[in-house]
N, C-alpha and C. Protein backbone atom coordinates (compact mmCIF):
# COMPACT_ATOMS: atom_id res chain seq x y z
N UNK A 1 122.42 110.36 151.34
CA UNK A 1 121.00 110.69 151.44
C UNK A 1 120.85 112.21 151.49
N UNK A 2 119.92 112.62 150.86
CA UNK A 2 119.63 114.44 150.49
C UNK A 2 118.99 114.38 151.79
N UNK A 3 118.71 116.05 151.88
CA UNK A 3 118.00 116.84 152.85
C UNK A 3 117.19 116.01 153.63
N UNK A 4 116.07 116.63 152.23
CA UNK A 4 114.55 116.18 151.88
C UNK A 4 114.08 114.66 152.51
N UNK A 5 114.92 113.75 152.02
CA UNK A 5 115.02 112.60 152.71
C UNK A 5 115.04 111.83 153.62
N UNK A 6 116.59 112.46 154.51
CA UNK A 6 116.64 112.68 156.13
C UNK A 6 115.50 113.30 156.94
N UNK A 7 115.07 114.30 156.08
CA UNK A 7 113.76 114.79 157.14
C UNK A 7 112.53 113.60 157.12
N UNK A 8 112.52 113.34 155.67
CA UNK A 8 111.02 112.42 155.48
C UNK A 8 111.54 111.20 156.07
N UNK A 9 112.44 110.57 156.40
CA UNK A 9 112.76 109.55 157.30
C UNK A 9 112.60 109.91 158.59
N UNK A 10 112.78 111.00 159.17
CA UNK A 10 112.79 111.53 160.58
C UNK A 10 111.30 111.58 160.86
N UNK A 11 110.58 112.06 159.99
CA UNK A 11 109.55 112.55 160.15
C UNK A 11 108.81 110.70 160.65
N UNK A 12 109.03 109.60 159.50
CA UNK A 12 108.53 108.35 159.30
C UNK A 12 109.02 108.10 161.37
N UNK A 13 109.99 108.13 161.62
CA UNK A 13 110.96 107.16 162.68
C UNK A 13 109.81 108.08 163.88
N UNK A 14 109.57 109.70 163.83
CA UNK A 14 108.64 109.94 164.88
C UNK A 14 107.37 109.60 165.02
N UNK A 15 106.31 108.88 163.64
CA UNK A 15 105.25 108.48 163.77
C UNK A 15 105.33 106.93 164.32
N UNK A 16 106.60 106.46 164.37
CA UNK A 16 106.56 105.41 164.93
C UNK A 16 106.56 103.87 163.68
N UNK A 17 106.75 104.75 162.50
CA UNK A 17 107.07 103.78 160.95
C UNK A 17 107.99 103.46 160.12
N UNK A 18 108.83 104.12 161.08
CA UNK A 18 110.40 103.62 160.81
C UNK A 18 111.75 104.20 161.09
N UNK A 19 112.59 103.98 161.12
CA UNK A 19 113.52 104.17 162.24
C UNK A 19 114.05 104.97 161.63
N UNK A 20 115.49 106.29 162.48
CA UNK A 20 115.88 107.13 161.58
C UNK A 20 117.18 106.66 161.02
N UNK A 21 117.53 107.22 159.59
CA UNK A 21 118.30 107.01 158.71
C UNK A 21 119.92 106.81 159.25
N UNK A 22 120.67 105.70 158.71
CA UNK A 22 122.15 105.91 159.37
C UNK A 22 122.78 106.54 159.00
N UNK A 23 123.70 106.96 160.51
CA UNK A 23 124.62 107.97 160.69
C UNK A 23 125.46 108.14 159.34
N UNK A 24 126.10 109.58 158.71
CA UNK A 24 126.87 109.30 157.55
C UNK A 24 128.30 108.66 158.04
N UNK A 25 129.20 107.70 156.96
CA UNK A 25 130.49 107.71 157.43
C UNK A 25 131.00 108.70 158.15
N UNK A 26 131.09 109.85 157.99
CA UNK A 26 132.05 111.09 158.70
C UNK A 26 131.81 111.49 159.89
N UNK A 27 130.06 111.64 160.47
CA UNK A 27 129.57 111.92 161.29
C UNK A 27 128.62 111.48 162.13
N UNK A 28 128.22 110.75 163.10
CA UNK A 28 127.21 110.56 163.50
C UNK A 28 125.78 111.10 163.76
N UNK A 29 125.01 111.09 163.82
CA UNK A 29 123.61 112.07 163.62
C UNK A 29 123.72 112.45 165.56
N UNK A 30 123.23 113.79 165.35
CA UNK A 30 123.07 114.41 167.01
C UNK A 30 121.44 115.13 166.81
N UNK A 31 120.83 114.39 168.05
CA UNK A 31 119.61 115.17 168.44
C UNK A 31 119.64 115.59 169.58
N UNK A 32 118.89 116.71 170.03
CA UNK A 32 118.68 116.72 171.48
C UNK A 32 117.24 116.82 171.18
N UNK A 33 116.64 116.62 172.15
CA UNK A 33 115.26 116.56 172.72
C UNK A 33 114.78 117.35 173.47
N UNK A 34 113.64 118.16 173.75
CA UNK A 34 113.03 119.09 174.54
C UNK A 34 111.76 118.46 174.99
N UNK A 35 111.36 117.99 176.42
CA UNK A 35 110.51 117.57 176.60
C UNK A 35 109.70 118.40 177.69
N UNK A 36 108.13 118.82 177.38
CA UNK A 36 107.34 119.83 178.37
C UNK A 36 107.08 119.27 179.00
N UNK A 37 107.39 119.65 180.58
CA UNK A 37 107.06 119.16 182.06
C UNK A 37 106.05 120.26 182.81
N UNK A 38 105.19 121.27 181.81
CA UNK A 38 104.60 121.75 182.89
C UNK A 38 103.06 121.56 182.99
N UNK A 39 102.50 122.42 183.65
CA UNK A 39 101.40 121.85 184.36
C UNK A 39 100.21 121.43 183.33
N UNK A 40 100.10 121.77 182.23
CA UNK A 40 99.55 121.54 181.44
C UNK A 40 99.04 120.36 180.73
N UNK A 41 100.35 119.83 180.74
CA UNK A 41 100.74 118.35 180.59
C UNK A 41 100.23 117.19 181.31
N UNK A 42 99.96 117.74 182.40
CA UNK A 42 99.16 116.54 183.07
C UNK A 42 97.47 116.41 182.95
N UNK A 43 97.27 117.01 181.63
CA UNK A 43 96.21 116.99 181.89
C UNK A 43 95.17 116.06 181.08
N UNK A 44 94.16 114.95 181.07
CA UNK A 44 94.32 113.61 180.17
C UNK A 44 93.87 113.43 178.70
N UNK A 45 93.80 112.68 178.44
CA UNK A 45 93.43 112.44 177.11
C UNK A 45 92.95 111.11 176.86
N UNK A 46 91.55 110.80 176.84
CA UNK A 46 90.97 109.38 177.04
C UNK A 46 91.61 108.88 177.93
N UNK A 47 91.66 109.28 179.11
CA UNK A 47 92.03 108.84 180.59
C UNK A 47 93.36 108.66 181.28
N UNK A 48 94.29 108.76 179.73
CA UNK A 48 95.82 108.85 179.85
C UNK A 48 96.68 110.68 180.03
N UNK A 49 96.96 111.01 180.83
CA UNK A 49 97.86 111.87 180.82
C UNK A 49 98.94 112.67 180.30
N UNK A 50 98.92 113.69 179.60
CA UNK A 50 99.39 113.88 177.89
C UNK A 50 101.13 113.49 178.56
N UNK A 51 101.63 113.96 179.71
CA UNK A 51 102.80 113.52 179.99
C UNK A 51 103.07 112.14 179.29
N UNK A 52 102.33 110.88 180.32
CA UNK A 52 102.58 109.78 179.88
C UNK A 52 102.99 109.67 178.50
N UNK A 53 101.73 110.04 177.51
CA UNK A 53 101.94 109.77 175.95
C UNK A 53 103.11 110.28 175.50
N UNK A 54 103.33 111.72 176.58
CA UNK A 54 105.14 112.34 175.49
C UNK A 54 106.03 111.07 175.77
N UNK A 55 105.87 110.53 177.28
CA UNK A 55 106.73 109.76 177.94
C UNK A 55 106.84 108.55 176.83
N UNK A 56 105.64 107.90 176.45
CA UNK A 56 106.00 106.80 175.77
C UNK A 56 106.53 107.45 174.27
N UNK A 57 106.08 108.83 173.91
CA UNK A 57 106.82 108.47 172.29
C UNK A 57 108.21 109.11 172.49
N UNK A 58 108.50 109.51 173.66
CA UNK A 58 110.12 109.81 173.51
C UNK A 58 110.45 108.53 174.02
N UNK A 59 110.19 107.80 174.27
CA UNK A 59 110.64 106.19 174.64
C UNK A 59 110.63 105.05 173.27
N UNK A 60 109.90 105.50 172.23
CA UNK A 60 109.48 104.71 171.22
C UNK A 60 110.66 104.66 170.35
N UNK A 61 110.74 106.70 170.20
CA UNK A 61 111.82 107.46 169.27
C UNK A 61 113.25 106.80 169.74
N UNK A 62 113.36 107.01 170.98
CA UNK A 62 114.64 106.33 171.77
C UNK A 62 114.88 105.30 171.23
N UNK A 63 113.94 103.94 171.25
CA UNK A 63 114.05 102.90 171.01
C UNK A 63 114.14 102.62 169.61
N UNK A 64 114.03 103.80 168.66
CA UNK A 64 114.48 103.13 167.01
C UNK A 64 115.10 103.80 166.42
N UNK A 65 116.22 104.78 167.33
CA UNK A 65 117.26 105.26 166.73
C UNK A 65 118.64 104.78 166.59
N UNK A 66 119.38 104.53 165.40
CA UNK A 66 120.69 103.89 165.31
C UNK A 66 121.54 104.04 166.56
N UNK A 67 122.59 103.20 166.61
CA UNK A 67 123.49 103.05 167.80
C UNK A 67 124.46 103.94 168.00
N UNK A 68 124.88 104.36 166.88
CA UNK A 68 125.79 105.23 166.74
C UNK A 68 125.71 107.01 166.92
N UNK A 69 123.90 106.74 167.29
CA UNK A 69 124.10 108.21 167.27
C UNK A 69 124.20 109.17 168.65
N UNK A 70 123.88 110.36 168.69
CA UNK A 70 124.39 111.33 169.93
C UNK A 70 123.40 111.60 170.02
N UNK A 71 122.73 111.79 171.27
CA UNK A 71 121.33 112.12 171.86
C UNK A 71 121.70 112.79 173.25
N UNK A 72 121.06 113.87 173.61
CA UNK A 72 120.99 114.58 174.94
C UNK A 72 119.22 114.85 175.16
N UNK A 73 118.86 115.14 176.12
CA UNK A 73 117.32 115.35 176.78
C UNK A 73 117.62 117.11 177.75
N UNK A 74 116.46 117.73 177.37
CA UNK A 74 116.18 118.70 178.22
C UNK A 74 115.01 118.93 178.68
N UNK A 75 114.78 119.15 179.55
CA UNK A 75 113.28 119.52 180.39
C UNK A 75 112.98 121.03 180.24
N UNK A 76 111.61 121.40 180.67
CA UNK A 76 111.29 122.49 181.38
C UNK A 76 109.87 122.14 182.32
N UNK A 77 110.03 123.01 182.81
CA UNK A 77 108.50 123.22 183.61
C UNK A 77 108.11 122.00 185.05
N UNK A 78 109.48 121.87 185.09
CA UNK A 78 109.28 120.48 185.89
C UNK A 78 109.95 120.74 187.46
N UNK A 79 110.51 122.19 188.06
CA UNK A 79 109.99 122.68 189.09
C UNK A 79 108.88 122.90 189.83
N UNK A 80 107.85 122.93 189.24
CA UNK A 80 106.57 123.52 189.67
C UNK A 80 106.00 124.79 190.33
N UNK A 81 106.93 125.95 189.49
CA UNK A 81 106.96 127.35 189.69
C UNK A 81 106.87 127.77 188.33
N UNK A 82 106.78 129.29 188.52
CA UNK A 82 106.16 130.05 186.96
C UNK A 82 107.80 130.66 186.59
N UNK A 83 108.93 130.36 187.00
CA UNK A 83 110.49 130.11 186.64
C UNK A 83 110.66 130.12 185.62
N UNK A 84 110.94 131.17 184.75
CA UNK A 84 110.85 131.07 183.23
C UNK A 84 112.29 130.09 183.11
N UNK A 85 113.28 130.54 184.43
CA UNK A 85 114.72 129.65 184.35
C UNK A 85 114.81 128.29 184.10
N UNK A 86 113.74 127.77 184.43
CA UNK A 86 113.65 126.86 184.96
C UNK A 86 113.88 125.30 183.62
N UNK A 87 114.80 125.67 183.78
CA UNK A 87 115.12 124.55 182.32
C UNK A 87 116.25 123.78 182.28
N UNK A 88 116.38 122.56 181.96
CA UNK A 88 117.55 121.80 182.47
C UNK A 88 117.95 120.50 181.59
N UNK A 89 118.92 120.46 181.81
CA UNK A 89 119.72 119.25 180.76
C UNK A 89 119.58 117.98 181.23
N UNK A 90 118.74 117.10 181.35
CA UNK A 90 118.82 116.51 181.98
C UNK A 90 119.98 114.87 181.65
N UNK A 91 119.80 114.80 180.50
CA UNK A 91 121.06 113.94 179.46
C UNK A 91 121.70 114.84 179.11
N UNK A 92 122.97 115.07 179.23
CA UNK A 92 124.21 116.13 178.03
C UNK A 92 124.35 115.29 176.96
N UNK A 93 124.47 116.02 175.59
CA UNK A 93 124.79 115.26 174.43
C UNK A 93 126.20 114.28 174.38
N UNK A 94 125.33 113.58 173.63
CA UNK A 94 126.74 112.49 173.95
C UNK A 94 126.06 111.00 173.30
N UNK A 95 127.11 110.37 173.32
CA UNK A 95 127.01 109.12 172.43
C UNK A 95 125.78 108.10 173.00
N UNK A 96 124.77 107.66 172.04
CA UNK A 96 123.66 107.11 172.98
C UNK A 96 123.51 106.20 173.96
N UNK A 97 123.12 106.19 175.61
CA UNK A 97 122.30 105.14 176.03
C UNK A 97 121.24 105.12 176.19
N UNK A 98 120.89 104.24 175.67
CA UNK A 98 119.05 104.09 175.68
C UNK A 98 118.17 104.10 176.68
N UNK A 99 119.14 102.83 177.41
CA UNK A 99 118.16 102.68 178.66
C UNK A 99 118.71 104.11 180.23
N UNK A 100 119.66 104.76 180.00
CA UNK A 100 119.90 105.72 181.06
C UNK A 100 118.47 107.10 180.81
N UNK A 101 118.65 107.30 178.88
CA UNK A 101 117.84 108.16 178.74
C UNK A 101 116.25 107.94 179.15
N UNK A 102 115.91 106.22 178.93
CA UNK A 102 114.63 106.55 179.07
C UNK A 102 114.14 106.51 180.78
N UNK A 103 115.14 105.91 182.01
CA UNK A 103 115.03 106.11 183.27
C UNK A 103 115.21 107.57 183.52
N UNK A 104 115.79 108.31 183.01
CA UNK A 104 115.45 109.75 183.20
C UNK A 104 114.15 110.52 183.20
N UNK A 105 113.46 110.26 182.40
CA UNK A 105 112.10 110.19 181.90
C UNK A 105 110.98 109.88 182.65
N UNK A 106 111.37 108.66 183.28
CA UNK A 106 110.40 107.74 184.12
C UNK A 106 109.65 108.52 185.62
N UNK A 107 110.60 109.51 186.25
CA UNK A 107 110.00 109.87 187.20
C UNK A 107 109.13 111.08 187.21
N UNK A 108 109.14 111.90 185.39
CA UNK A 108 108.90 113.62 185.59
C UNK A 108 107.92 113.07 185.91
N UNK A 109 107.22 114.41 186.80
CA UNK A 109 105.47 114.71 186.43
C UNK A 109 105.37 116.05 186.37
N UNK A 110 104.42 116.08 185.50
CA UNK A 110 104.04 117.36 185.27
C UNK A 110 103.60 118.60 186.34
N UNK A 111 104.29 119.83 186.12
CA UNK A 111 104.00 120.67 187.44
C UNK A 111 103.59 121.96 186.81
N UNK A 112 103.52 122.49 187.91
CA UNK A 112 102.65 124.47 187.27
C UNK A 112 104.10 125.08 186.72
N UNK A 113 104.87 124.51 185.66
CA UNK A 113 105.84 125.60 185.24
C UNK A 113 105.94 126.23 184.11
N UNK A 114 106.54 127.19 183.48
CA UNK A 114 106.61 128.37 182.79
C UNK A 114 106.62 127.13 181.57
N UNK A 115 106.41 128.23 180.18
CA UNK A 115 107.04 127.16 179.12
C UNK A 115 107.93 128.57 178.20
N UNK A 116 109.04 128.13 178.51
CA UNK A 116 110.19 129.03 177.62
C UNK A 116 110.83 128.46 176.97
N UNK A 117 109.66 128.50 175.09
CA UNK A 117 110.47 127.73 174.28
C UNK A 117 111.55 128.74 173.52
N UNK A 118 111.41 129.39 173.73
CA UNK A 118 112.62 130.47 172.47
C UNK A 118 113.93 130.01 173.39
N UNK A 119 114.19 130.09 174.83
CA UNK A 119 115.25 129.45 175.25
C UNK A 119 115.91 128.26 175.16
N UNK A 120 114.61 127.31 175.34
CA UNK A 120 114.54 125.89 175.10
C UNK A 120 115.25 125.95 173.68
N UNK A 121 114.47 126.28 172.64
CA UNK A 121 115.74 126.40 171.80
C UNK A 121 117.24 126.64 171.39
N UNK A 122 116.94 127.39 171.57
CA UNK A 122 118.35 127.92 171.88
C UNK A 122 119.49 127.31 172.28
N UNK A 123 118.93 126.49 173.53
CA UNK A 123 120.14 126.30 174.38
C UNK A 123 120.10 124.90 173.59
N UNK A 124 119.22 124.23 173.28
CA UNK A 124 119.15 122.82 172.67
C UNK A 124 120.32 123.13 170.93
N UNK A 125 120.03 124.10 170.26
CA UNK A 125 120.68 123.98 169.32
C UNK A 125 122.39 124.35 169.38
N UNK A 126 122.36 124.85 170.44
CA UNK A 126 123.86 125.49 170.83
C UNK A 126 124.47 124.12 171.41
N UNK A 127 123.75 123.51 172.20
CA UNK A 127 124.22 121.86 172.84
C UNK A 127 124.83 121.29 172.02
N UNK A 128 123.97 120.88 170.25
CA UNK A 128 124.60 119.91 169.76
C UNK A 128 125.47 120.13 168.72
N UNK A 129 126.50 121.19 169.19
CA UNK A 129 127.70 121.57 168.75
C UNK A 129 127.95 122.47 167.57
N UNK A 130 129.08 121.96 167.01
CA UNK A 130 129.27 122.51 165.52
C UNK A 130 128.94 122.36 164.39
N UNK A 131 128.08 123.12 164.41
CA UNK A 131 127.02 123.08 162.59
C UNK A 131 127.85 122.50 161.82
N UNK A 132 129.23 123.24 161.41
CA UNK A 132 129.59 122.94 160.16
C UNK A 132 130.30 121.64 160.08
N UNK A 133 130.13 120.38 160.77
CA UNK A 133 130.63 119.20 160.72
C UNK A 133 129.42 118.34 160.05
N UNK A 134 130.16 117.57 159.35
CA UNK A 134 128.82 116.26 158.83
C UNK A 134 127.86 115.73 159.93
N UNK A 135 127.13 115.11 159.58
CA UNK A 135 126.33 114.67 160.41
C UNK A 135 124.98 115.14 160.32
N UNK A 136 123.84 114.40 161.01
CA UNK A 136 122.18 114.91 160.59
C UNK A 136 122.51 115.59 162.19
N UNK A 137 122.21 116.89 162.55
CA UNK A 137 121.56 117.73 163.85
C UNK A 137 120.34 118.15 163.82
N UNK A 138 119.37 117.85 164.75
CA UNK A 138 117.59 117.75 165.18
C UNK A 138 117.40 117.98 166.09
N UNK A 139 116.87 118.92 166.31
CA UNK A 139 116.04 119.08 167.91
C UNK A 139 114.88 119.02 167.14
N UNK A 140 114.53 117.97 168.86
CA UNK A 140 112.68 116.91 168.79
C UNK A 140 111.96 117.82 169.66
N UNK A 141 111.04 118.36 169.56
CA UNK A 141 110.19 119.55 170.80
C UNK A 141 109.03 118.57 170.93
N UNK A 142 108.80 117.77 172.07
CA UNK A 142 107.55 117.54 172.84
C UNK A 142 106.95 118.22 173.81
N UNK A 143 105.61 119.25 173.19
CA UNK A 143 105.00 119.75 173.95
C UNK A 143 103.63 120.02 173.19
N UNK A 144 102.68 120.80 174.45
CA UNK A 144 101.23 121.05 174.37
C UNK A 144 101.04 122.81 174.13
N UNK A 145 102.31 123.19 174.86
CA UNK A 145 101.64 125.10 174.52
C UNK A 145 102.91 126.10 174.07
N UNK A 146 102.71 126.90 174.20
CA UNK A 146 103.08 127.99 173.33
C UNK A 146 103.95 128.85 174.14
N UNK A 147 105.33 129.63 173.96
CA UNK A 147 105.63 130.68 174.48
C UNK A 147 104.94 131.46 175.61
N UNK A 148 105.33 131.46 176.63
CA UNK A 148 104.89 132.40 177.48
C UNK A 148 105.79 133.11 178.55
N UNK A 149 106.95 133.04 178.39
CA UNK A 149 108.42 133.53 179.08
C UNK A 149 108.93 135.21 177.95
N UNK A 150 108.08 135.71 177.50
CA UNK A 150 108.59 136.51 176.49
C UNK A 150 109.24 136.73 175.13
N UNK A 151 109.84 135.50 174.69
CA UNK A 151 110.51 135.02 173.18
C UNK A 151 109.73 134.89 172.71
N UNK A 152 110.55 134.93 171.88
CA UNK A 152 109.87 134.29 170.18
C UNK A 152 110.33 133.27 169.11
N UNK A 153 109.31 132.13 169.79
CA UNK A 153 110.56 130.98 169.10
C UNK A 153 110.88 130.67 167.50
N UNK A 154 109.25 131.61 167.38
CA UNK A 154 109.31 131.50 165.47
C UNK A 154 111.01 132.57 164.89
N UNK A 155 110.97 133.70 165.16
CA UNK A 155 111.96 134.17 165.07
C UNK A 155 113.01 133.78 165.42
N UNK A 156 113.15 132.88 166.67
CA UNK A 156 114.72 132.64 166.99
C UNK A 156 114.70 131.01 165.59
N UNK A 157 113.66 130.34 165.37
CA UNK A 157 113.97 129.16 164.39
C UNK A 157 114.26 130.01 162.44
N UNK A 158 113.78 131.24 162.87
CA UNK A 158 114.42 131.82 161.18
C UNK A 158 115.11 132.11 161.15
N UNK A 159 116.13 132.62 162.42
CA UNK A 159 116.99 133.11 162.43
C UNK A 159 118.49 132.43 162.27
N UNK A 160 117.88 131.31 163.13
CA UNK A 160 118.84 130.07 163.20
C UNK A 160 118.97 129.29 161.55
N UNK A 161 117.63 129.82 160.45
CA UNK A 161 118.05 128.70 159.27
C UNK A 161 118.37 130.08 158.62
N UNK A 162 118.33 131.27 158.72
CA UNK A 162 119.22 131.95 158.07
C UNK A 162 120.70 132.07 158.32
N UNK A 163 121.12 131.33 158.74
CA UNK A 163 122.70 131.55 159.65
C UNK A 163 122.98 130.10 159.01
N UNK A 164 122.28 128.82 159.57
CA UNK A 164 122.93 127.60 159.84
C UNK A 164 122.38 126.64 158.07
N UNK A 165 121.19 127.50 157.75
CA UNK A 165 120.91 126.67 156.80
C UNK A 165 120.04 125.70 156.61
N UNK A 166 120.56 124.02 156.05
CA UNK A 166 118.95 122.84 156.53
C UNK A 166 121.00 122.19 157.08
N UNK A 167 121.50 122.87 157.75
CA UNK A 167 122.09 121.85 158.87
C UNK A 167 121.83 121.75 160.24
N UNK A 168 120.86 122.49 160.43
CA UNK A 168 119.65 121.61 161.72
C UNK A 168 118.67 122.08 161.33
N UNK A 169 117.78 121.04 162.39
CA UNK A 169 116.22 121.15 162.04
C UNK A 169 115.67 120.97 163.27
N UNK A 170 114.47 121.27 163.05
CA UNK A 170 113.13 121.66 164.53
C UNK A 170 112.45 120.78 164.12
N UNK A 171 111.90 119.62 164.77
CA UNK A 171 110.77 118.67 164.72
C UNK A 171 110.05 119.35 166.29
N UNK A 172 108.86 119.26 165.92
CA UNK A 172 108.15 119.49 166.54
C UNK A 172 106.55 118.22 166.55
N UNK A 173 106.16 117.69 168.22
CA UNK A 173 105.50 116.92 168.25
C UNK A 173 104.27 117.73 169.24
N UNK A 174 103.01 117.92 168.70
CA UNK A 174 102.06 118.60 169.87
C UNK A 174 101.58 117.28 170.17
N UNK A 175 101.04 117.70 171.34
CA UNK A 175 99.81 116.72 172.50
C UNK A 175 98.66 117.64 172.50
N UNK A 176 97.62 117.49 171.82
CA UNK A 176 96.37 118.10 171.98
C UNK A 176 96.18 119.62 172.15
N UNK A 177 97.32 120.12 171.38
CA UNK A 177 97.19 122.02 171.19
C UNK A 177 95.73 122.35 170.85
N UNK A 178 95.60 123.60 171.33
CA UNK A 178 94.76 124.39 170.86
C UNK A 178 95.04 124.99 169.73
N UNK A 179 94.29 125.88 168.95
CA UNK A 179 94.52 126.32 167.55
C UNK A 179 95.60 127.41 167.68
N UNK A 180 95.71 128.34 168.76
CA UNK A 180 97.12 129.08 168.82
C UNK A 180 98.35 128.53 169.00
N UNK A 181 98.33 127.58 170.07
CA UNK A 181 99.36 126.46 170.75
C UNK A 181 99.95 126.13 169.14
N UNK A 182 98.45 125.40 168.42
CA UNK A 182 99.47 124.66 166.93
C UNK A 182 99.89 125.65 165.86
N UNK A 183 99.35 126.91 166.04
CA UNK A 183 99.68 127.36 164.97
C UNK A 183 100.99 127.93 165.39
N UNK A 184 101.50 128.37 166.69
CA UNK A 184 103.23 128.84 166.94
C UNK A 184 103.88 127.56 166.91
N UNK A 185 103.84 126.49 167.40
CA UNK A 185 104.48 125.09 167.05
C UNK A 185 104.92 124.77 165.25
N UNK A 186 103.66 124.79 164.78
CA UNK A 186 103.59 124.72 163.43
C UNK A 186 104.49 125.51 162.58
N UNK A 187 104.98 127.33 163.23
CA UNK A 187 105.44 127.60 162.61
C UNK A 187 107.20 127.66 163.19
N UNK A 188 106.78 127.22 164.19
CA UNK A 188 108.57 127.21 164.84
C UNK A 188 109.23 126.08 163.81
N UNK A 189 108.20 124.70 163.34
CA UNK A 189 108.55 123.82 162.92
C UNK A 189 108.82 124.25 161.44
N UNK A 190 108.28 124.83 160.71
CA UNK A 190 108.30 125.01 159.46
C UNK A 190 109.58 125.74 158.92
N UNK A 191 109.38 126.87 160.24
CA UNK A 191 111.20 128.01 160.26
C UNK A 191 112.34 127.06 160.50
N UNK A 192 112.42 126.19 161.03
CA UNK A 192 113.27 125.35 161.54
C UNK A 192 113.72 124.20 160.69
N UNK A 193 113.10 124.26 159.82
CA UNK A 193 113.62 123.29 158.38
C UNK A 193 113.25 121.59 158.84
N UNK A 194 112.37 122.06 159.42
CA UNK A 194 111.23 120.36 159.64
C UNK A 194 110.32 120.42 159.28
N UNK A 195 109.60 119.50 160.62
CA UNK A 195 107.70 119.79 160.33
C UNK A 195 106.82 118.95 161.92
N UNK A 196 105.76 119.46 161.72
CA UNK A 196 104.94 119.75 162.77
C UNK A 196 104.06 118.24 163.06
N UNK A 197 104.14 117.57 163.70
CA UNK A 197 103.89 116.35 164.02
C UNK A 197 102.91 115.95 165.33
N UNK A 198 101.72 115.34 165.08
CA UNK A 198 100.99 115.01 166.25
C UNK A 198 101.08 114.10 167.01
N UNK A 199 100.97 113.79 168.27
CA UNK A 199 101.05 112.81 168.95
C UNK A 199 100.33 111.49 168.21
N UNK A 200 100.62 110.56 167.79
CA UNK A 200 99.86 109.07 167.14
C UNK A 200 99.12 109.02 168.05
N UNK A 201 99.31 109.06 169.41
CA UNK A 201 97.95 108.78 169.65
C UNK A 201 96.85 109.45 170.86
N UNK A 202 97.03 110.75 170.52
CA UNK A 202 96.32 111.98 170.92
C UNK A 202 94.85 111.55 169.92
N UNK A 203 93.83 111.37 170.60
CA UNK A 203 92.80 111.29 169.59
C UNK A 203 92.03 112.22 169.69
N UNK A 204 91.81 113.32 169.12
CA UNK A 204 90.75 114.33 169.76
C UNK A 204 90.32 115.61 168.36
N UNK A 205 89.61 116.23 168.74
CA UNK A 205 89.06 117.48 167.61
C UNK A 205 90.42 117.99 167.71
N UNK A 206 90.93 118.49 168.72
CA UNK A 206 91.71 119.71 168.45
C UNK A 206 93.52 119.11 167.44
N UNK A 207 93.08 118.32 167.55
CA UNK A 207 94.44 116.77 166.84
C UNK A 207 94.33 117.05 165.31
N UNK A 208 93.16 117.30 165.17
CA UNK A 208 92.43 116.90 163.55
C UNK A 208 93.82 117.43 162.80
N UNK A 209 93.82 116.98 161.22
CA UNK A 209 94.96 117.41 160.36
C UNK A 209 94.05 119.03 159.97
């Protein structure tokens, strides 16, 4: 399966329309996940809590990815301090369990913390190892806002596909951004050799395509 493919399958498996593509013979597919825990996040959306909604579509994604593949989870913002540090592994990459990853999940709530995605990156793409081995590598970004720890995540995602290539990619999922929020998401996603994806079921103006 080409690039192009793997992504437009990835892209299908995060709207929730079909599952992602199997692992190649040589390699198994590795994602890690970045999920926003800060205060922002708790804030609702037709009466549901944008947390919840990340909660259920990283639970959905969980639930229709092949067996074989490698999945790790990272948090931020889920101290409830303005801790730009404040970021944590909460799964290490590694061969999937489903149900450990999604009890991990089950207790965040959203708190007043920093959002440092240029790190969040970073440390997510350095996690899932060595580029130059087969295999599909993805980091999934669930969040609502934008840089505010000092980086720059658009630059650190060009920098990373000038080096690594389309052997990883940035998916990116907003919860009800504002028009700045989507437009740095949008373009972290675009540098990152993915694409920019809305919550299914965020219903709102600021959602619109």
């Amino acid at each position: 399966m080409n690039f192009p493919m793997r992504r437009l399958s990835l892209a299908l498996a995060l709207l929730g329309l079909s599952v992602l593509p199997a692992a190649s013979a040589k390699a198994a597919a590795k994602i890690m996940f970045i999920l926003d825990v800060s205060g922002s996040m708790a804030a609702k959306l037709d009466g549901k809590r944008k947390i919840d909604l990340a909660k259920k579509s990283f639970n959905d994604m969980i639930g229709g990815l092949p067996a074989d593949t490698h999945a790790g989870l990272y948090v931020y913002g889920h101290h409830g301090d303005r801790d730009c540090k404040a970021f944590e592994m909460l799964v290490p990459s590694g061969a999937l369990n489903k149900g450990a990853m999604t009890q991990k999940v089950t207790g965040l709530k959203a708190r007043r913390g920093a959002t440092p995605l240029t790190v969040a990156l970073a440390k997510s793409v350095e996690a899932i190892g060595n580029y130059k081995n087969s295999g599909q590598k993805t980091v999934v970004l669930l969040s609502d806002g934008k840089e505010n720890c000092g980086g720059d995540p658009v630059d650190f995602a060009e920098k990373m596909s000038k080096s690594l290539g389309e052997l990883i990619s940035i998916y990116v999922i907003g919860f009800d951004v504002g028009k700045e929020e989507r437009a740095q998401l949008e373009a972290v996603a675009k540098a990152g050799n993915g694409a920019y994806l809305r919550c299914r079921e965020c219903r709102t103006a600021r959602q619109s395509p």
